[in-house]
Protein backbone atom coordinates (compact mmCIF):
# COMPACT_ATOMS: atom_id res chain seq x y z
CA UNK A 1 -10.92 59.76 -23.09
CA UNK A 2 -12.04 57.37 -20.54
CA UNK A 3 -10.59 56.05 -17.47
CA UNK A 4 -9.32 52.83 -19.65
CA UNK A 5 -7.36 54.84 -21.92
CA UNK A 6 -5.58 57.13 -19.94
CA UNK A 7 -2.25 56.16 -19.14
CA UNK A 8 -1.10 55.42 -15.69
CA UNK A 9 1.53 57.59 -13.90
CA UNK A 10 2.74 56.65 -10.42
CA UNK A 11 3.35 59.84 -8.20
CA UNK A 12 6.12 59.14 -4.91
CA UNK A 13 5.84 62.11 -2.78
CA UNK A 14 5.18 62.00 0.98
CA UNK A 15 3.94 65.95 1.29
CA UNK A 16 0.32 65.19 1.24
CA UNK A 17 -0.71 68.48 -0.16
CA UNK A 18 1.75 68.28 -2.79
CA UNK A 19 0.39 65.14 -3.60
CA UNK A 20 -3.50 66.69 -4.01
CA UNK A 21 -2.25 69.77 -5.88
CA UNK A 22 -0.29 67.46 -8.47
CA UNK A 23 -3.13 65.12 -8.84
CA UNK A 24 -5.41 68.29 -9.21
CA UNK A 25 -3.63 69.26 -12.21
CA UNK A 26 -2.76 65.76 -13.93
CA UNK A 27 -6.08 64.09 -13.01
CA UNK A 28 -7.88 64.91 -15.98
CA UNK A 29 -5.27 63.57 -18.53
CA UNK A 30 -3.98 60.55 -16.54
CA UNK A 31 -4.96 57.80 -14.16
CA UNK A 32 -2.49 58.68 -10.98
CA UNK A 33 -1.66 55.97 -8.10
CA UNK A 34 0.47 57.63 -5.03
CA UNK A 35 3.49 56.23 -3.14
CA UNK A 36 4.40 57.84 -0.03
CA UNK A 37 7.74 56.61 0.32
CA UNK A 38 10.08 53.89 -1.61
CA UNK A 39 9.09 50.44 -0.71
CA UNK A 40 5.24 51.91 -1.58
CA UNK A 41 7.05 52.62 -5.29
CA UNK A 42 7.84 49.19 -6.05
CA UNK A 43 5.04 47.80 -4.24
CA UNK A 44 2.51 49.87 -6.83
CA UNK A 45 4.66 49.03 -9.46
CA UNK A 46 4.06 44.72 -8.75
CA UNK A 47 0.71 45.55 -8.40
CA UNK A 48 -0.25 47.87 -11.04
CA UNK A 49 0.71 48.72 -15.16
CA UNK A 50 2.37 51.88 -14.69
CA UNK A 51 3.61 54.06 -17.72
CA UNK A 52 5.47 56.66 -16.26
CA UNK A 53 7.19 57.51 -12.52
CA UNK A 54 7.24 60.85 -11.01
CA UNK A 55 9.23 61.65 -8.29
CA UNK A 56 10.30 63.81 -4.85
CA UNK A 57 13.73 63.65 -3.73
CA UNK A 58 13.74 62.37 -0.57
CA UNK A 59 11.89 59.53 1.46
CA UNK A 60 11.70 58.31 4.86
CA UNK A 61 12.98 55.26 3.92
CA UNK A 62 15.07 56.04 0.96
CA UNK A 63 16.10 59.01 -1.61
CA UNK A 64 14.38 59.57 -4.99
CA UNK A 65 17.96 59.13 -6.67
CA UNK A 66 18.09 55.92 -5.49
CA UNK A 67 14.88 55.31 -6.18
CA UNK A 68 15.71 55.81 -9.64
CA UNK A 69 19.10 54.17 -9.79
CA UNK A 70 17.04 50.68 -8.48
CA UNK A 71 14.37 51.13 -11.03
CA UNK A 72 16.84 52.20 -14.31
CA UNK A 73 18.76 48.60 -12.53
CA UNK A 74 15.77 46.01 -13.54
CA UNK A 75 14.77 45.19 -16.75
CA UNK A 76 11.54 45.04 -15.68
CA UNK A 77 11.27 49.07 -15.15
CA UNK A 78 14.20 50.03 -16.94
CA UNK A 79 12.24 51.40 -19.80
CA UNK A 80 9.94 53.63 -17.59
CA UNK A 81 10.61 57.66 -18.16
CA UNK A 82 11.04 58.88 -14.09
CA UNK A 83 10.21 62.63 -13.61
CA UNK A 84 11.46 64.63 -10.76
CA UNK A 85 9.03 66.94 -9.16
CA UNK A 86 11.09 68.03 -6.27
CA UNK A 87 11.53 70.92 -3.83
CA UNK A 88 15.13 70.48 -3.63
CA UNK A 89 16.15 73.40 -6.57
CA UNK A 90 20.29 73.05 -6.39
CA UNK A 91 21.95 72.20 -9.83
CA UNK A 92 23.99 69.59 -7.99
CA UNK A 93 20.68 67.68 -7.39
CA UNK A 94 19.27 68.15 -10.98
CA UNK A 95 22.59 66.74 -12.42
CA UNK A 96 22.19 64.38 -9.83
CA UNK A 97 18.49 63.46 -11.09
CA UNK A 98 19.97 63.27 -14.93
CA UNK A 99 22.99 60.83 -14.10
CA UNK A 100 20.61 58.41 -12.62
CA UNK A 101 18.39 57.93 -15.47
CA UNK A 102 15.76 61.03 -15.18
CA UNK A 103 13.99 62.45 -18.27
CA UNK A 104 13.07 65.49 -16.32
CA UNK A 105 13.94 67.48 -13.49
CA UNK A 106 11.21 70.25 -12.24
CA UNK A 107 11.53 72.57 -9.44
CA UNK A 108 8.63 73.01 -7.09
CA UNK A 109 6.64 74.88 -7.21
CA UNK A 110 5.10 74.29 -10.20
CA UNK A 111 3.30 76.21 -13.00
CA UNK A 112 0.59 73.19 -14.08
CA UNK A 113 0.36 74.21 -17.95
CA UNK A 114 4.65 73.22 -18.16
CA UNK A 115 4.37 70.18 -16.15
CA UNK A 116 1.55 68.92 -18.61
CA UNK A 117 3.57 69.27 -21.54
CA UNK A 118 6.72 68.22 -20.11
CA UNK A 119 4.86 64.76 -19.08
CA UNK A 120 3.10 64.95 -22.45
CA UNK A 121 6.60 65.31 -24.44
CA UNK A 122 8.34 62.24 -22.70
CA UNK A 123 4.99 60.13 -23.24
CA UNK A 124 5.43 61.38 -26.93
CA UNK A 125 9.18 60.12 -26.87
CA UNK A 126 8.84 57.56 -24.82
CA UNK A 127 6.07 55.95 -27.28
CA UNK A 128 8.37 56.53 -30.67
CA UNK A 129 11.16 54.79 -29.01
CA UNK A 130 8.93 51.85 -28.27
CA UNK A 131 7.62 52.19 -31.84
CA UNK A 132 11.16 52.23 -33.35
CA UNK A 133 12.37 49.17 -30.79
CA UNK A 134 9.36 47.08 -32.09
CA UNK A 135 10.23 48.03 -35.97
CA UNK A 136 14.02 46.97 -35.26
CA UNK A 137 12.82 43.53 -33.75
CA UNK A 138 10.91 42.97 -36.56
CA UNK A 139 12.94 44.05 -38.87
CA UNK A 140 16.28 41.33 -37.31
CA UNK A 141 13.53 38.57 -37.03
CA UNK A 142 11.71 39.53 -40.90
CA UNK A 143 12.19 36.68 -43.34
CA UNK A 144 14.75 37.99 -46.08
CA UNK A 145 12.57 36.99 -48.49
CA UNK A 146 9.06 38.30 -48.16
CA UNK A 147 10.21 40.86 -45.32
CA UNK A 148 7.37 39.58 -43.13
CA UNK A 149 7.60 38.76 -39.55
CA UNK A 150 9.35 35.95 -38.69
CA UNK A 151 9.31 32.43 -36.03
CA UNK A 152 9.49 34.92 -33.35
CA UNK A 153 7.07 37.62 -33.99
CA UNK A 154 4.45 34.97 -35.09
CA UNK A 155 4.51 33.54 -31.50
CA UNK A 156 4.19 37.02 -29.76
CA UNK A 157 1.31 37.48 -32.02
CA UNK A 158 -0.39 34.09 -31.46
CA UNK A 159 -0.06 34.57 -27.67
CA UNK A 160 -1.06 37.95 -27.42
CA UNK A 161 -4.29 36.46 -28.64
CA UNK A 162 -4.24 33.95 -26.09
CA UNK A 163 -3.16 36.84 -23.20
CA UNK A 164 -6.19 39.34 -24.65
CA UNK A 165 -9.05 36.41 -25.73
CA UNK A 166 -9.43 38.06 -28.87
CA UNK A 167 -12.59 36.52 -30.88
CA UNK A 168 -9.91 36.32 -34.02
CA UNK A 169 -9.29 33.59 -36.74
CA UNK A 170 -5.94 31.94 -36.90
CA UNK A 171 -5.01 30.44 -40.57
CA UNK A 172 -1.85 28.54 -41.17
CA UNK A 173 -1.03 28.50 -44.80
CA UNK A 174 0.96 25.63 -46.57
CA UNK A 175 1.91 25.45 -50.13
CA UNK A 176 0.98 21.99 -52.22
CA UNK A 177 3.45 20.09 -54.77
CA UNK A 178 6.18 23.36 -53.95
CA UNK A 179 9.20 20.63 -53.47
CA UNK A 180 8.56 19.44 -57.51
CA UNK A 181 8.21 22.87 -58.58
CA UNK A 182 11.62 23.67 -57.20
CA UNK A 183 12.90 20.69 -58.41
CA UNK A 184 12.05 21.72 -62.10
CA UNK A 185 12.03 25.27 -61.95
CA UNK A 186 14.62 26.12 -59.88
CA UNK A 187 15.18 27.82 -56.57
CA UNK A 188 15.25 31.28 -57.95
CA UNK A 189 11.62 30.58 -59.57
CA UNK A 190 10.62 29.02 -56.01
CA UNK A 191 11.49 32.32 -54.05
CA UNK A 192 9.06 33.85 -56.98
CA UNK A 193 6.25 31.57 -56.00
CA UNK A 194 7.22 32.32 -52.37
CA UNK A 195 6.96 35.76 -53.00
CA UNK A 196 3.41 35.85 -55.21
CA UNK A 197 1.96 33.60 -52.35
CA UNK A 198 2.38 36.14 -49.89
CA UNK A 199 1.59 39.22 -52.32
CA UNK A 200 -1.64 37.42 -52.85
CA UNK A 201 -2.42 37.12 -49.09
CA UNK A 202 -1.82 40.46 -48.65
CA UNK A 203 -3.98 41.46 -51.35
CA UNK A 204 -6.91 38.97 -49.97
CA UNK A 205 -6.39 40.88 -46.25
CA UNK A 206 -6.16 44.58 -48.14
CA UNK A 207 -9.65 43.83 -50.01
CA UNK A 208 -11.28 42.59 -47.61
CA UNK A 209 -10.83 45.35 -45.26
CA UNK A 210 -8.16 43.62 -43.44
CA UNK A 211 -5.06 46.21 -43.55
CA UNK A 212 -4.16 45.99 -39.93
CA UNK A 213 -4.46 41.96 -39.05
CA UNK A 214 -1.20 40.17 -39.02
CA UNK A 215 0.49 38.04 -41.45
CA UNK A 216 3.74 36.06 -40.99
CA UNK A 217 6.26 34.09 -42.93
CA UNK A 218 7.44 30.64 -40.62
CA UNK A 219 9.83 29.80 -43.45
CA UNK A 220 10.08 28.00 -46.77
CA UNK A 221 6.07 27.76 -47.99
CA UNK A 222 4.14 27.85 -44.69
CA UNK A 223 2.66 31.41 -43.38
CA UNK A 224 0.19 32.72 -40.51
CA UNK A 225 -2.60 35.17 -41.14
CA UNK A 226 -5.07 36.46 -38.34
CA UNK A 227 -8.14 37.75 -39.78
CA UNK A 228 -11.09 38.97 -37.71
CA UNK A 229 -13.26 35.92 -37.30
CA UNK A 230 -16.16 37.38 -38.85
CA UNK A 231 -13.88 38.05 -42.22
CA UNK A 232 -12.30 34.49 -42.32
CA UNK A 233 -14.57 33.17 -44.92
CA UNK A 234 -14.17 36.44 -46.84
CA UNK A 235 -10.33 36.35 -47.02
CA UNK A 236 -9.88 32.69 -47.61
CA UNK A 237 -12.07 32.32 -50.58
CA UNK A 238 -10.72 35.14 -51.93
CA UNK A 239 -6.58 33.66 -51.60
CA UNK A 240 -7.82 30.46 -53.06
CA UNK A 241 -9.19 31.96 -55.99
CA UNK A 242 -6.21 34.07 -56.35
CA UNK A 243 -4.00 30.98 -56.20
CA UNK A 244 -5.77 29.05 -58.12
CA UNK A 245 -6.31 31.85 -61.11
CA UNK A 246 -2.15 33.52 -60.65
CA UNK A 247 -0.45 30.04 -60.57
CA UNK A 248 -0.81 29.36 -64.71
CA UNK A 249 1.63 32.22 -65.14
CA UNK A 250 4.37 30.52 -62.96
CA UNK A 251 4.60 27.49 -65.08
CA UNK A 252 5.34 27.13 -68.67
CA UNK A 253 2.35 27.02 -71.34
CA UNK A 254 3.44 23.09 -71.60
CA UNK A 255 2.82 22.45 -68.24
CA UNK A 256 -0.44 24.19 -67.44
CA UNK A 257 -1.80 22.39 -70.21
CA UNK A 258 -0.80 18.88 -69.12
CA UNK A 259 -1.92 20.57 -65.66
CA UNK A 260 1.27 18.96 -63.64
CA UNK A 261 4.98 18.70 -64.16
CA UNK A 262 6.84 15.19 -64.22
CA UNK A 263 9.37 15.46 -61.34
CA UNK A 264 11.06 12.28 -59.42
CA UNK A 265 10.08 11.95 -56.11
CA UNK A 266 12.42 10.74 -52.88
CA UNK A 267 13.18 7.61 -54.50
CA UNK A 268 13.93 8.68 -57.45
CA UNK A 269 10.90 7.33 -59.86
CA UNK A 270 9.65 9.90 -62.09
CA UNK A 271 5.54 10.94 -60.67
CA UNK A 272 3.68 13.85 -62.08
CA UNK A 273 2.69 16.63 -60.00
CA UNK A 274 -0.17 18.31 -59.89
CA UNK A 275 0.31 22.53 -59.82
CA UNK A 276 1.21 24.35 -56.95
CA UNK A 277 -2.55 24.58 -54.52
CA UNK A 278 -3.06 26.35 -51.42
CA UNK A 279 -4.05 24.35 -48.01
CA UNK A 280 -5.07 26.30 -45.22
CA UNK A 281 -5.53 24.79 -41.20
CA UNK A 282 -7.62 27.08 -38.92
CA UNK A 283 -8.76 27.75 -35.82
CA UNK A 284 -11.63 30.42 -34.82
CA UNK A 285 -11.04 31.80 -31.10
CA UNK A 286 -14.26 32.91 -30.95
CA UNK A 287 -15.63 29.53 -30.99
CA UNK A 288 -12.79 27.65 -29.44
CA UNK A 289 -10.86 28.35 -26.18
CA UNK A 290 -7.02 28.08 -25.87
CA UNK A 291 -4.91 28.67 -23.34
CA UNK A 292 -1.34 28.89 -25.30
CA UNK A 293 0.34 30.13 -28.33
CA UNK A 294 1.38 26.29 -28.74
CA UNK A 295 -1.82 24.76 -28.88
CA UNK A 296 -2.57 26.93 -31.24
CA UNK A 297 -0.04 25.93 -33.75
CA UNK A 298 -0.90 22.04 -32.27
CA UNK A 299 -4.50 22.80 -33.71
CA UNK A 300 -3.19 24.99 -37.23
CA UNK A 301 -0.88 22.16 -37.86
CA UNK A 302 -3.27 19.33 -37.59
CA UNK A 303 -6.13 20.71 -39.42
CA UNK A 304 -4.02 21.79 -42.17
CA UNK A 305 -2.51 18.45 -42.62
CA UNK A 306 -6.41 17.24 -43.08
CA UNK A 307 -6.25 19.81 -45.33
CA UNK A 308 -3.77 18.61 -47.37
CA UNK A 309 -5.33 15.23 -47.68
CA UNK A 310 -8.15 17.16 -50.23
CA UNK A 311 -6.98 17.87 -53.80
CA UNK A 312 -6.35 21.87 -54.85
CA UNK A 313 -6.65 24.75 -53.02
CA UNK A 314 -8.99 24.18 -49.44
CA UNK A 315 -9.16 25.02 -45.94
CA UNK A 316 -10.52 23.16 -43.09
CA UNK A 317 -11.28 24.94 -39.77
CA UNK A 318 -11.04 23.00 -36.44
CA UNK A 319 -14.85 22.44 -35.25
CA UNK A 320 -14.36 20.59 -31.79
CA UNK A 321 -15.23 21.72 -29.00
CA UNK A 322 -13.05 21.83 -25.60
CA UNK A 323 -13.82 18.98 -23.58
CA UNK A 324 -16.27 19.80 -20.66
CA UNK A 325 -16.37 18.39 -16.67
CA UNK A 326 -19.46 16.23 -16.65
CA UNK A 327 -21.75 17.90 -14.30
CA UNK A 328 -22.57 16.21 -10.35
């Protein structure tokens, strides 16, 4: 494991050799910053990604209960498991530790081996609560109809890219002719084409390799893939052709012979319509800088309504370049 990977644990105690024989026996599994007293707690924690807050009882400047009660207050730390690792052994003082929002209370001193595990356990719960919390948001923001992520969770995604640079490909998918199909078909047929649209996407991203990148559902007949940039090429083709080659078996035999249906258009004069195509607006991050989640969808939005300008199934990737300070 290297020094990256090992999660951070911020250790308040103002004995000095407590401090070195607790970092002796948790330095190998964790990345420890020290506090000697409270205002060095919160200081650490402004400064620094902690994951987990081990505590003495008392401070020059404040207790370790209140400590606790101050960092269970803001939303900011609420969420952080706080261990006591304390010399004070009554039971008053361990119910104490418990009523103010303490996953653990351990009496010094300690046998290393059982504080391990005990840290090791509430990292264990601590990271399938976080787990089930992220499943529950994306299960109240999923659209009903495709159970994908929704508005919300595509936003996250899009700036987390943004936040981490990731050299990833961002494809925003719209589908062509939809509003006539409904308007022949039927709404119930419509959530059908809805539905094989994203079934093929997820197909494309399974084939290719693509399992774990992130696909969501804005509403209606527009969705967001991320693909690895290297696989864009790869997983587009492979969605148009899917399109193109599953659409015949949404329309009747009549109508993918004619290839289009006869619909009436906003002002009411009947037009025929072409069948349902697939356009697609990128952007590769590996080629283009952004600095928000917005600009992205600025960029996704405009080059798929170029996009939609070409007949049947297409994508067109952004290929400009940011603008650069001319050089003194």
């Amino acid at each position: 494991m290297t020094s990256a990977d090992k999660k951070r644990i911020l250790l308040a105690d103002p004995d000095l050799l407590s401090v070195a024989t607790t970092i002796g026996a948790l330095k190998d599994d964790y990345h420890v910053v020290t506090a000697k007293n409270g205002a060095d707690v919160f200081k650490q924690l402004k400064k620094v990604q902690i994951d987990m807050v081990i505590l003495e009882t008392s401070f020059s400047d404040m207790d370790g209960f209140e400590i606790c009660r101050q960092l269970k207050a803001q939303d900011a730390t609420a969420a952080l498991p706080v261990i006591f690792l304390a010399s004070l052994s009554k039971v008053a003082a361990e119910e104490k530790g418990f009523s103010v929002g303490a996953v653990e209370y351990i009496v010094k001193p300690f046998y290393a081996p059982t504080v391990k595990a005990r840290i090791k356990n509430q990292f264990k719960l601590s990271d399938a609560i976080n787990e089930l919390q992220r499943l529950n948001r994306l299960a109240l923001d999923a659209n009903p109809n495709t159970g994908l992520p929704g508005n919300t969770s595509i936003l996250q995604e899009l700036q987390r890219l943004v936040d981490a640079d990731e050299p990833a490909c961002v494809v925003y998918a719209d589908l062509d002719n939809f509003k006539a199909y409904n308007d022949t078909y039927g709404f119930a047929q419509g959530d059908n084409v809805i539905s094989f649209t994203a079934n093929v996407i997820r197909v494309a991203l399974q084939s290719n390799g693509c399992c774990e990148s992130f696909l969501g559902h804005i509403g209606g007949d527009d969705f967001v893939l991320v693909v690895p940039a290297e696989k864009q090429a790869a997983v587009t083709a492979e969605i148009i052709q899917r399109i193109d080659q599953g659409r015949t078996e949404l329309y009747s035999a009549e109508d993918v012979a004619r290839g289009y249906v006869v619909a009436t258009d906003r002002e009411g004069k009947e037009c025929q319509y072409p069948l349902i195509s697939l356009s697609m607006g990128a952007i590769d991050l590996s080629k283009r800088k952004v600095t928000s989640a917005l600009e992205i969808v600025d960029i996704c939005t405009e080059t798929k309504q170029l996009a939609k300008q070409r007949p049947g199934s297409n994508i067109v990737i952004d290929q400009r370049r940011p603008a650069t300070k001319p050089v003194k």
